[in-house]
Protein backbone atom coordinates (compact mmCIF):
# COMPACT_ATOMS: atom_id res chain seq x y z
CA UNK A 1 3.01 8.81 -22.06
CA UNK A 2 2.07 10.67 -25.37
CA UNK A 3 -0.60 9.51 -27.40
CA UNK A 4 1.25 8.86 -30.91
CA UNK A 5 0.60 6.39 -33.51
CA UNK A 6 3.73 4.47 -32.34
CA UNK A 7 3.27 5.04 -28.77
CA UNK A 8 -0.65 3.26 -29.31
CA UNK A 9 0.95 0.47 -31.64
CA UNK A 10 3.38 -0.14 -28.46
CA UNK A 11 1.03 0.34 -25.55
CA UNK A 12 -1.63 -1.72 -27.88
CA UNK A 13 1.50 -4.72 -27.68
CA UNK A 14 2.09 -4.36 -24.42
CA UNK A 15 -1.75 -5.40 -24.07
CA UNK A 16 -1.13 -8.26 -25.90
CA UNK A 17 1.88 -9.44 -23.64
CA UNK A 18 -0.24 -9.18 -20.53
CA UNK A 19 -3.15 -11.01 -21.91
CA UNK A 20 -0.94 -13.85 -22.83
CA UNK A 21 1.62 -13.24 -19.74
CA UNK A 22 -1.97 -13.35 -17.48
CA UNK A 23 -3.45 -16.61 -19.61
CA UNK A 24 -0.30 -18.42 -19.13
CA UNK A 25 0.40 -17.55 -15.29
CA UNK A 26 -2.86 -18.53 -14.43
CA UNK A 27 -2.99 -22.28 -16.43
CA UNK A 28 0.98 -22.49 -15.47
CA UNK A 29 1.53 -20.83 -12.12
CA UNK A 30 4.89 -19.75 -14.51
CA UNK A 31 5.18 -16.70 -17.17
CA UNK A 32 7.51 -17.91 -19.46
CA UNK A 33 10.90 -15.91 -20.62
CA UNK A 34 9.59 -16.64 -23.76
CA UNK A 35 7.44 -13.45 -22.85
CA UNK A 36 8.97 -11.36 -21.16
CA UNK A 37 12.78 -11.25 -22.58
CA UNK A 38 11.27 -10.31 -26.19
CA UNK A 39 9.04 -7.91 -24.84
CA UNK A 40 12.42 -6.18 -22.74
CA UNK A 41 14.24 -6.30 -25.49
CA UNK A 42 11.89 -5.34 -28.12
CA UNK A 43 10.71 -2.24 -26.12
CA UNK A 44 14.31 -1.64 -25.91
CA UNK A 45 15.06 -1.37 -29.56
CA UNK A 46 11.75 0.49 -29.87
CA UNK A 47 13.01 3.61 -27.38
CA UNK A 48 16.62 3.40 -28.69
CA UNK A 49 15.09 3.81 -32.38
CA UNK A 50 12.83 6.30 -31.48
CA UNK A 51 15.19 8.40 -28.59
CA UNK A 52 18.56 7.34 -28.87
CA UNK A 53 20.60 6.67 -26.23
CA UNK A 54 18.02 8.50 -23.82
CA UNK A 55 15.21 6.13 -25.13
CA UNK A 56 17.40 3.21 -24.22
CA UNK A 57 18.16 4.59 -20.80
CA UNK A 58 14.17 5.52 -20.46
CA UNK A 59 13.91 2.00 -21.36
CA UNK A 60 16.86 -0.13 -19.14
CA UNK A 61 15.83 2.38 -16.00
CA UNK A 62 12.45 1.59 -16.35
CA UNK A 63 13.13 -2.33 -16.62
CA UNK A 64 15.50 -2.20 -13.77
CA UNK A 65 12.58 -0.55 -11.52
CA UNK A 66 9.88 -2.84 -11.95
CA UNK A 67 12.17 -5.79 -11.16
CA UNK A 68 13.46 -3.71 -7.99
CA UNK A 69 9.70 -3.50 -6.89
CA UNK A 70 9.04 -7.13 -6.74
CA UNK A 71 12.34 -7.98 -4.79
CA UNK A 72 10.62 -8.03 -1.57
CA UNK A 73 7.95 -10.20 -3.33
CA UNK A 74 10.13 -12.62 -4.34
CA UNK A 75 12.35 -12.90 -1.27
CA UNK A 76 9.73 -13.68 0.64
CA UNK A 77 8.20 -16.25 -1.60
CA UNK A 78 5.04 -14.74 -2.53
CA UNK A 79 6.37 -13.74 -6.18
CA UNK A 80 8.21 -15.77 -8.59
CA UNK A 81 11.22 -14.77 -10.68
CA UNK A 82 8.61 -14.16 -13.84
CA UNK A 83 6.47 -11.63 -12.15
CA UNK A 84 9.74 -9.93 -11.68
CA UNK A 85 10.58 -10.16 -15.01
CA UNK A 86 6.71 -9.50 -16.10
CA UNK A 87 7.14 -6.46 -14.08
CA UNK A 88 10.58 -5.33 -15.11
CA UNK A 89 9.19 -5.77 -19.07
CA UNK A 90 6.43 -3.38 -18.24
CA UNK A 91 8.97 -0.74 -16.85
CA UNK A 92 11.14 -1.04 -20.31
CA UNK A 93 7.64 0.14 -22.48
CA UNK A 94 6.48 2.76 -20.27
CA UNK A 95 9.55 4.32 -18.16
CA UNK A 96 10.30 4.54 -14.31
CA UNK A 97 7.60 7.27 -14.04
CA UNK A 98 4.94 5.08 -15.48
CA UNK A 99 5.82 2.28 -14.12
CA UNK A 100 5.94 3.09 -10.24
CA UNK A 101 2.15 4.71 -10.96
CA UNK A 102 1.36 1.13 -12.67
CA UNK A 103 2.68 -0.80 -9.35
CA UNK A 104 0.26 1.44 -7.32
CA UNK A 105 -2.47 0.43 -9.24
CA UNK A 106 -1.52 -3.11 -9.16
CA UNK A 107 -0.99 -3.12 -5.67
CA UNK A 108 -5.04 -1.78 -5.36
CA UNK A 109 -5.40 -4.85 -7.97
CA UNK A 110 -3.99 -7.46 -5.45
CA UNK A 111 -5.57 -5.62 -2.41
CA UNK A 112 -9.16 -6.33 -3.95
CA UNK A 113 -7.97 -9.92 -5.07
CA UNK A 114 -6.64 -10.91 -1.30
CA UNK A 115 -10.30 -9.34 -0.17
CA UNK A 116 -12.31 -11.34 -2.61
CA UNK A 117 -9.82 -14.58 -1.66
CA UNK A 118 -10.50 -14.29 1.70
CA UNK A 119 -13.86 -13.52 1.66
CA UNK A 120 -14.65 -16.48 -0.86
CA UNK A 121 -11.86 -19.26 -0.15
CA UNK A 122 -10.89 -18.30 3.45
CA UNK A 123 -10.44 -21.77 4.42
CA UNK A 124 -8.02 -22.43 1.42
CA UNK A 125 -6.10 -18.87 1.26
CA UNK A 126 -6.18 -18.17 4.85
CA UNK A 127 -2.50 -20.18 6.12
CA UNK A 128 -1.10 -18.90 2.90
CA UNK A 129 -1.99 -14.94 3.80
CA UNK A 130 -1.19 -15.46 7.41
CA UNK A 131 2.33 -17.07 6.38
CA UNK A 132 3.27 -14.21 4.41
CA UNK A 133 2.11 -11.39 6.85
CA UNK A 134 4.38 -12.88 9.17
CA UNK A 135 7.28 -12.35 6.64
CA UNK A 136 6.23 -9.33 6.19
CA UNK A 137 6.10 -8.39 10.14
CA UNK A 138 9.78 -9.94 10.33
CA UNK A 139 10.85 -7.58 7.93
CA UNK A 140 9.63 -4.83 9.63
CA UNK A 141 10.26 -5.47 12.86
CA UNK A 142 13.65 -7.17 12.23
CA UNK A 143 15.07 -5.46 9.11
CA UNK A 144 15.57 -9.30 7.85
CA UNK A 145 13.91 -11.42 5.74
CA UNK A 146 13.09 -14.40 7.67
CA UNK A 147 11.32 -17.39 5.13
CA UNK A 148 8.35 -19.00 7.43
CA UNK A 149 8.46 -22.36 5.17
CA UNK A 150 4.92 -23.84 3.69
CA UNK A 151 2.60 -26.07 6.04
CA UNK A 152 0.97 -29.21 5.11
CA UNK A 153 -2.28 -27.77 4.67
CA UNK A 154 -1.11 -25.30 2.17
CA UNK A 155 -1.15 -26.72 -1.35
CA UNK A 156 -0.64 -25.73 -4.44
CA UNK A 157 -4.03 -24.58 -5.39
CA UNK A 158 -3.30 -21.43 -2.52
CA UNK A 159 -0.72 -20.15 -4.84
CA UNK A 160 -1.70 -16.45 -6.11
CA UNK A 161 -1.33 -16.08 -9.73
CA UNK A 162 0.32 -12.39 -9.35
CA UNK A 163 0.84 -12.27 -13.00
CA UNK A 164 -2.70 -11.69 -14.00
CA UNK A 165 -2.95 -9.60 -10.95
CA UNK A 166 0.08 -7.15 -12.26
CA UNK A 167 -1.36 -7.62 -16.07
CA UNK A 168 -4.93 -6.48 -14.37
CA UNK A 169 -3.67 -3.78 -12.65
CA UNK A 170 -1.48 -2.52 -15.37
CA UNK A 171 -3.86 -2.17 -17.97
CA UNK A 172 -6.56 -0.48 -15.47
CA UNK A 173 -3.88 2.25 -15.02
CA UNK A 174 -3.28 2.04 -18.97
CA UNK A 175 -6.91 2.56 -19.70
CA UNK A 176 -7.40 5.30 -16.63
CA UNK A 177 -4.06 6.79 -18.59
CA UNK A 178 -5.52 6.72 -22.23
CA UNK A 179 -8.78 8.48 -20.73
CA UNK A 180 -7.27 11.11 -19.04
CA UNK A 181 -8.81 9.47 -15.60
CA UNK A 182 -5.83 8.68 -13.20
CA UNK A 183 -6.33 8.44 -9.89
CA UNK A 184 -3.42 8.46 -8.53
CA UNK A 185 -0.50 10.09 -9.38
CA UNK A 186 3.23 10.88 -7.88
């Protein structure tokens, strides 16, 4: 990402769109399309005026890999459609390139959350991790995606909020970006 006035006044939006994507997930459990159609679109517009047809593409390829990177999420029933969607609205502002760097840093981002869960709330998030690792293990053992259904003991309040977690994560990498810091990069 360049550091232009318009790329700032779009990154600086983007901000914005996470705060409010990350407020609302974590009241809601839901991120609204409200949020995160405009912001696709918008961004867009945004590359298309700016690049073209190549800003468009930049745009659509970088939308369409975010959402591919929390399929497996949302198969498995750990994501909802609107981290998807959150996800896929962060590839259209800052491109394929950006965006798989961003899902690194929000996968460190949910790595420390599960640790803090775990260490804090084991009692409560405990079922809910173990149910999904054994998705996860069915998956790799299997090559299918088996859904190991909720037990009684799990309620609502073991939900993860992964929209704040992907709006935390993104803007770490954003600010590690803006200061020339990355720490990871492919």
């Amino acid at each position: 990402m360049t550091h232009t006035i318009e790329n700032m006044i779009l990154i600086s939006c983007l901000g914005c769109m996470l705060l409010f994507a990350a407020l609302i997930d974590l009241k809601s459990r839901k991120i609204p399309n409200l949020i995160t159609l405009p912001s696709i679109l918008t961004a867009l517009i945004y590359h298309s005026a700016v690049n073209g047809m190549d800003g468009f593409i930049f745009g659509l390829a970088g939308m369409f890999v975010g959402i591919a990177l929390m399929i497996l999420p949302y198969l498995l029933g750990g994501a909802g459609a609107g981290d998807a969607k959150l996800l896929g609205a962060i590839g259209a502002v800052i491109g394929v390139h950006n965006v798989l760097q961003a899902f690194i840093y929000i996968a460190f981002t949910g790595l420390g959350s599960l640790i803090l869960l775990l260490i804090f709330k084991r009692k409560q998030y405990g079922i809910y991790f173990m149910r999904h690792i054994i998705m996860i293990k069915a998956v790799l053992y299997t090559g299918k995606i088996f859904h190991v259904p909720a037990l009684p003991e799990e309620t609502q309040a073991s939900k993860i909020s992964y929209g704040a977690i992907i709006a935390l994560g993104t803007i770490v990498y954003i600010v590690f970006q803006a200061t020339g810091n990355n720490l990871i990069t492919i």
